[in-house]
Each structure stands twice: as C-alpha cells, then as structure tokens.
C-alpha atoms as a PDB file:
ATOM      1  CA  UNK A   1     110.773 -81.204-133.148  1.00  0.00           C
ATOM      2  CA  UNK A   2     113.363 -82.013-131.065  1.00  0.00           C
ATOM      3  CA  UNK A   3     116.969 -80.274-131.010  1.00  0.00           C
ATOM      4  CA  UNK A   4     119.993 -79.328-128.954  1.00  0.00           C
ATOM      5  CA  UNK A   5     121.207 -75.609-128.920  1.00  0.00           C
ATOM      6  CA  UNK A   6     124.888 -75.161-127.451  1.00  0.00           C
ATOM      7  CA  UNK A   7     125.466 -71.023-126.966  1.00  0.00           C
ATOM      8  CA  UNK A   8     128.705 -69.961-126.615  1.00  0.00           C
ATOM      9  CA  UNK A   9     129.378 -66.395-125.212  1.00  0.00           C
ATOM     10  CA  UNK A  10     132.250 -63.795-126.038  1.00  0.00           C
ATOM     11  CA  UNK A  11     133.391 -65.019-122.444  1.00  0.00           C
ATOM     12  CA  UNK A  12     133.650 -68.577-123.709  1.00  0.00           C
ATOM     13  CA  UNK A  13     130.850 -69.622-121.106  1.00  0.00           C
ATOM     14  CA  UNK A  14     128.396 -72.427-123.201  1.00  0.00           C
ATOM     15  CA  UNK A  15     125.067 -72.791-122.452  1.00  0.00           C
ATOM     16  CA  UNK A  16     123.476 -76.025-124.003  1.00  0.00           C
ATOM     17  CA  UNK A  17     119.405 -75.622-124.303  1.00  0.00           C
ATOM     18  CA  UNK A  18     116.998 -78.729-124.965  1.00  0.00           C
ATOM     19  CA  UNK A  19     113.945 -78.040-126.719  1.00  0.00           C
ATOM     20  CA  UNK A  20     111.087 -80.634-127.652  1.00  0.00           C
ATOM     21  CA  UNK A  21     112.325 -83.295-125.335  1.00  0.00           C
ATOM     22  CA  UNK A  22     109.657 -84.174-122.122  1.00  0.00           C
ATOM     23  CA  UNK A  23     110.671 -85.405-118.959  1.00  0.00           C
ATOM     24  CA  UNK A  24     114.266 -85.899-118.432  1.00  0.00           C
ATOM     25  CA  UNK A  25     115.019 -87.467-121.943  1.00  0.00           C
ATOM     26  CA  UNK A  26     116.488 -84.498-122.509  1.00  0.00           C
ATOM     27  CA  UNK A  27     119.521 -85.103-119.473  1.00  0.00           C
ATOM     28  CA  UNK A  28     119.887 -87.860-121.371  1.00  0.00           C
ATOM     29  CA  UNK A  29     119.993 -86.421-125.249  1.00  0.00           C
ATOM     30  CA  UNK A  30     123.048 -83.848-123.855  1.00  0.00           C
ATOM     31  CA  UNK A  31     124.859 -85.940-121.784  1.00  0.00           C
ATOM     32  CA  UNK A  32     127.450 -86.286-124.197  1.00  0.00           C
ATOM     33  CA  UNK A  33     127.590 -82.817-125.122  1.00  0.00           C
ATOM     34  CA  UNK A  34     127.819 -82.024-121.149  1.00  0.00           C
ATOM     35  CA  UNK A  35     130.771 -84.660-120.677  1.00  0.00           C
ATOM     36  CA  UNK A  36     132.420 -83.430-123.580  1.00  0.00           C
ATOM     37  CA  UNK A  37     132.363 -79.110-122.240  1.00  0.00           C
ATOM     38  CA  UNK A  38     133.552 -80.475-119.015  1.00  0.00           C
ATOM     39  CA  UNK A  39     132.417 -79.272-115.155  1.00  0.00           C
ATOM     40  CA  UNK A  40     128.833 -77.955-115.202  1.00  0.00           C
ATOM     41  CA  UNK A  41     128.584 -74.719-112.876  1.00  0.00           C
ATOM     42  CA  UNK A  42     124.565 -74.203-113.375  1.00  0.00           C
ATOM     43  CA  UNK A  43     121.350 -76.240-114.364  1.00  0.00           C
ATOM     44  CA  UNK A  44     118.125 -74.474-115.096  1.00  0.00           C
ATOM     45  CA  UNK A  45     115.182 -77.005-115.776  1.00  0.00           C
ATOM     46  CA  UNK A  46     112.109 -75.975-117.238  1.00  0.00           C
ATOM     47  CA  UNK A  47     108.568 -76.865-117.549  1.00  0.00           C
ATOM     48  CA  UNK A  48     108.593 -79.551-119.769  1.00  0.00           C
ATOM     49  CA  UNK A  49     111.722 -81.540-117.175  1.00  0.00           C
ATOM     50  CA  UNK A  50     108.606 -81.587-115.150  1.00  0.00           C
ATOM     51  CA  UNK A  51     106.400 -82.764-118.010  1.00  0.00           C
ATOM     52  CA  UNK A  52     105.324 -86.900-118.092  1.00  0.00           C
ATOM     53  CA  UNK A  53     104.762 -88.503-121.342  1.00  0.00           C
ATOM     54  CA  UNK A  54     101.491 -90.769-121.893  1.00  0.00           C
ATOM     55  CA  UNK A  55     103.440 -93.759-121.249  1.00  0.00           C
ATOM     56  CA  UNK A  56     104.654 -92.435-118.019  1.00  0.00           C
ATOM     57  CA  UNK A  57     101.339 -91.206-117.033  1.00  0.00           C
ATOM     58  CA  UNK A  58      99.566 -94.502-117.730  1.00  0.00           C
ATOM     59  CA  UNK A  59     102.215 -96.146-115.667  1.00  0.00           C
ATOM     60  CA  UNK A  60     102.546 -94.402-112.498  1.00  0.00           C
ATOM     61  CA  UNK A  61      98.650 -93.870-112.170  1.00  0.00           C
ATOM     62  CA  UNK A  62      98.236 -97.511-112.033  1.00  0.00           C
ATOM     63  CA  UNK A  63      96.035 -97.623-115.368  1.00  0.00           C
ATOM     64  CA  UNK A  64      94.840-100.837-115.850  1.00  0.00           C
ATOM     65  CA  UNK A  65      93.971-102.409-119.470  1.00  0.00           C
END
C-alpha cells in the first residue's frame, strides 16, 4: 500500500516519509506536498529509491520479446 506520512515536530520542522512507492515515483507522489512546505533543508532516500520495478528492469537489461 502506498501512502504519504508528513511529521510535524514541537519545533515546527516537517518531515514527509514515502512508503510503498519504488524507484523515484515517490519524488514524484510528494512533490506537491514539498512545494507546498517550502525550502527543503535534508533528503534521506532509502532502499526502495534504489529499487527498479519489472518494467524498468526489463527495459534497461535490454530484454527482448
């Protein structure tokens, strides 16, 4: 399942945290949630930034059908 997590601190610092997206889908899922807090100061990707989807994989290995 996909979502979007935005963590707000008693400082009034956000954090927003993508979960079930692969690749960088998820840049693109909370880019309007980004645009809309204003300057980012810090970007942490994870595992799954680094992640391919089938499609992708298929593609860039040159699979042929």
């Amino acid at each position: 399942m996909k979502r979007i997590e935005i963590i707000i601190a008693s400082n009034s610092q956000t954090k927003i945290e993508t979960k079930g997206f692969v690749g960088a889908e998820c840049r693109q899922a909370s880019q309007f949630i980004e645009k809309a807090l204003g300057q980012q100061t810090d970007e942490v990707l994870k595992a799954e930034f680094h992640s391919m989807t089938s499609a992708q994989s298929s593609l860039q290995c040159g699979e042929k059908h």
